[in-house]
C-alpha atoms as a PDB file:
ATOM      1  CA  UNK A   1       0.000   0.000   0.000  1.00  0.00           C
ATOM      2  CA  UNK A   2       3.128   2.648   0.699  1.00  0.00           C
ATOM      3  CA  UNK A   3       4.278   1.979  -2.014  1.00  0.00           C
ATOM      4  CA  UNK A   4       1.462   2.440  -4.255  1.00  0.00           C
ATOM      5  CA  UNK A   5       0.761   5.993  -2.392  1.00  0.00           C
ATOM      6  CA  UNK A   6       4.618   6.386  -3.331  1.00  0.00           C
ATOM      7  CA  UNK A   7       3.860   5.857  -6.617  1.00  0.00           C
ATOM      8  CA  UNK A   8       0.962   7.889  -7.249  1.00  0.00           C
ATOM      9  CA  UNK A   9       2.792  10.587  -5.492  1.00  0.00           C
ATOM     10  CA  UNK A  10       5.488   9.669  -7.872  1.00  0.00           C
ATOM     11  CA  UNK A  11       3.437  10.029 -10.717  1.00  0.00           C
ATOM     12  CA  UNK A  12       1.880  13.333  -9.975  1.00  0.00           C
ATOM     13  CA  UNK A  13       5.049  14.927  -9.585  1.00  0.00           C
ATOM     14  CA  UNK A  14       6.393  13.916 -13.132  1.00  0.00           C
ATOM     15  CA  UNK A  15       2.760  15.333 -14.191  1.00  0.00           C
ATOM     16  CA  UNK A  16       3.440  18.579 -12.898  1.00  0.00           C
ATOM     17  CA  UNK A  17       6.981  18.758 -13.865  1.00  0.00           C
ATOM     18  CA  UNK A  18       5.433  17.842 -18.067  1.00  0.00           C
ATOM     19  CA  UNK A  19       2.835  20.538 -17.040  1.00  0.00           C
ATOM     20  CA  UNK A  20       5.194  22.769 -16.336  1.00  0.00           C
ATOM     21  CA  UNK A  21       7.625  22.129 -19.092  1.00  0.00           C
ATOM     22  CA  UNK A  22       4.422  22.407 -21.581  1.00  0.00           C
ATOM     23  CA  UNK A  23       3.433  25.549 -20.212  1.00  0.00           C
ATOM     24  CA  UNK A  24       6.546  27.161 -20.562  1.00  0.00           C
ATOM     25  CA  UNK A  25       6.904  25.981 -23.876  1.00  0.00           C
ATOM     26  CA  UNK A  26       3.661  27.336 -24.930  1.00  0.00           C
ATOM     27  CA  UNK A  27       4.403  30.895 -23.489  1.00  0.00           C
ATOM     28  CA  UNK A  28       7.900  30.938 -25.396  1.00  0.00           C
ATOM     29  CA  UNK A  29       5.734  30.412 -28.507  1.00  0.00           C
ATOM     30  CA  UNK A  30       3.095  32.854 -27.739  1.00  0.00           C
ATOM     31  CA  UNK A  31       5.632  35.259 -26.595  1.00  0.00           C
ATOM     32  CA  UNK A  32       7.468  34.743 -30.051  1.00  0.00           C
ATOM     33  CA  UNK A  33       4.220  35.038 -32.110  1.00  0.00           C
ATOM     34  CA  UNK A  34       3.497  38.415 -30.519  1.00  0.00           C
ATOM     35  CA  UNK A  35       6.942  39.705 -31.206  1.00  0.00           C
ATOM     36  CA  UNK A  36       6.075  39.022 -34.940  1.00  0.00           C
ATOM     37  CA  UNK A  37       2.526  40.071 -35.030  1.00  0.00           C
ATOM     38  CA  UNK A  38       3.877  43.573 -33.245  1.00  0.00           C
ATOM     39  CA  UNK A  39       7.058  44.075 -36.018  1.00  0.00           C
ATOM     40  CA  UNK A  40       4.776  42.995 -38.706  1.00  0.00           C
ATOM     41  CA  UNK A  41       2.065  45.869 -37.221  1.00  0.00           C
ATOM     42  CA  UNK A  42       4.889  48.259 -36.766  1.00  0.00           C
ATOM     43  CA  UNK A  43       6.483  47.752 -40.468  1.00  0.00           C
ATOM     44  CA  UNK A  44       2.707  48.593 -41.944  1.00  0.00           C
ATOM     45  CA  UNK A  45       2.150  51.312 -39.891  1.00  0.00           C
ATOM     46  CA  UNK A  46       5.304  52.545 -40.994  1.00  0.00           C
ATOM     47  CA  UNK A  47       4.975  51.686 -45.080  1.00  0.00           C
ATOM     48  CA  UNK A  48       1.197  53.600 -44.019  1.00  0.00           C
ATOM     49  CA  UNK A  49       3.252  56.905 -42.777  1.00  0.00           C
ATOM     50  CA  UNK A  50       5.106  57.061 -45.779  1.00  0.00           C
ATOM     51  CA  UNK A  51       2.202  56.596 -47.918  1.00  0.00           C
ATOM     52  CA  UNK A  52       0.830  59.427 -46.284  1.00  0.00           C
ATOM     53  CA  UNK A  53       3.915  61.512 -45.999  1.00  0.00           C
ATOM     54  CA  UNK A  54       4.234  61.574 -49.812  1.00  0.00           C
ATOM     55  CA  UNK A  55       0.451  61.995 -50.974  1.00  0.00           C
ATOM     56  CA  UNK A  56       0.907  65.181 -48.344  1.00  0.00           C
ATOM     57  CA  UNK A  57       4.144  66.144 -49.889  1.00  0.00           C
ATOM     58  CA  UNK A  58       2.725  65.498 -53.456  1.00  0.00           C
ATOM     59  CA  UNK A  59      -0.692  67.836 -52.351  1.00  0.00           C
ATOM     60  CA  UNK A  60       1.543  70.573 -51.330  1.00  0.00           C
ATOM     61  CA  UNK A  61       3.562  70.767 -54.362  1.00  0.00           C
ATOM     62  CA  UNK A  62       0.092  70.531 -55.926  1.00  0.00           C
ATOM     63  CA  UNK A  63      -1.623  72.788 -54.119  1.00  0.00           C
ATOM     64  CA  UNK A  64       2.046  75.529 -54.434  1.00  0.00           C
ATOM     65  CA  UNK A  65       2.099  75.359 -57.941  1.00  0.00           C
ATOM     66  CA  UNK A  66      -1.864  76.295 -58.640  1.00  0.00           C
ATOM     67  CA  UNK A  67      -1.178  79.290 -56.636  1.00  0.00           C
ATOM     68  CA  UNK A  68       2.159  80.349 -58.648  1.00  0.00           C
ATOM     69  CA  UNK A  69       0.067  79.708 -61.966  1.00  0.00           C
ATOM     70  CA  UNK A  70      -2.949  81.615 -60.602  1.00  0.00           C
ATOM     71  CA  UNK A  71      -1.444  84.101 -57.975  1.00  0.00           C
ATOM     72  CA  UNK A  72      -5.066  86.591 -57.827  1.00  0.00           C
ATOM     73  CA  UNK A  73      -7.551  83.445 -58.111  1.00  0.00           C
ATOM     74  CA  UNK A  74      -5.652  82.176 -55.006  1.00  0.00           C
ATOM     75  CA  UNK A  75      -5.598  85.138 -53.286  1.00  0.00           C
ATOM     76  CA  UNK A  76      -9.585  85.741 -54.252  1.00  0.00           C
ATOM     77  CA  UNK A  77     -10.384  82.223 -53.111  1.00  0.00           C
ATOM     78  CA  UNK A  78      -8.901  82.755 -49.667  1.00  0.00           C
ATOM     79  CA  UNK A  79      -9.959  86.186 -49.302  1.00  0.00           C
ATOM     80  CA  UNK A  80     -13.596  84.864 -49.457  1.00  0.00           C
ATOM     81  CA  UNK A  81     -13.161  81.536 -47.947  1.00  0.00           C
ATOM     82  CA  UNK A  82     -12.154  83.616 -44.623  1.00  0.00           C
ATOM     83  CA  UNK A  83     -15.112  85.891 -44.666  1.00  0.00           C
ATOM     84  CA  UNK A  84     -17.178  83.042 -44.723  1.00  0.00           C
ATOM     85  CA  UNK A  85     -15.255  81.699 -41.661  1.00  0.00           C
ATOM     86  CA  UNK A  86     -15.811  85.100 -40.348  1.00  0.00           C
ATOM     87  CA  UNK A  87     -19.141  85.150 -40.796  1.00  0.00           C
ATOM     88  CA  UNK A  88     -20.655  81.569 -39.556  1.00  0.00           C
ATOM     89  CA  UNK A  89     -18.153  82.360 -36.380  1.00  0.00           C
ATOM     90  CA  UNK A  90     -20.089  85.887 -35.899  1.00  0.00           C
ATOM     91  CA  UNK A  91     -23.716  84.312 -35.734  1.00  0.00           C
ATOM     92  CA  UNK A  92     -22.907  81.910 -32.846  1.00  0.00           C
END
């Protein structure tokens, strides 16, 4: 009988020891699918800033050389565009 309870006892300490070993494994490959998921986030949000950066750039370069081309339309256009402004912040 002692030395089936030695056993047992035997046996649930190698469980917990494979338990153990398991679960450590398993959070060394969650840990290392995280680390990819978050560089593989970080290089698209990255490839998305420059994708931004240069529609900007290209819409100011855009946006410079209507105004050289049509210096008085420009100036007309913003003239009115901030009386407007002016006005709808008067009525509140």
């Amino acid at each position: 009988m002692e030395t089936r309870v030695q056993d047992l006892g035997n046996q649930a300490k190698s469980i917990g020891r494979d338990a153990k070993e398991l679960l450590k494994e398993k959070a060394e490959e969650l840990t290392n699918r995280t680390k990819a998921v978050g560089v593989a986030a970080w290089e698209s949000a990255q490839a998305a800033c420059g994708t931004a950066q240069e529609k900007a750039v290209a819409g100011v370069k855009a946006t410079d050389q209507a105004i050289r081309q049509n210096p008085y339309q420009a100036l007309g256009i913003a003239f009115g565009v901030g009386l407007l402004i002016g006005f709808m912040i008067k009525r509140r």
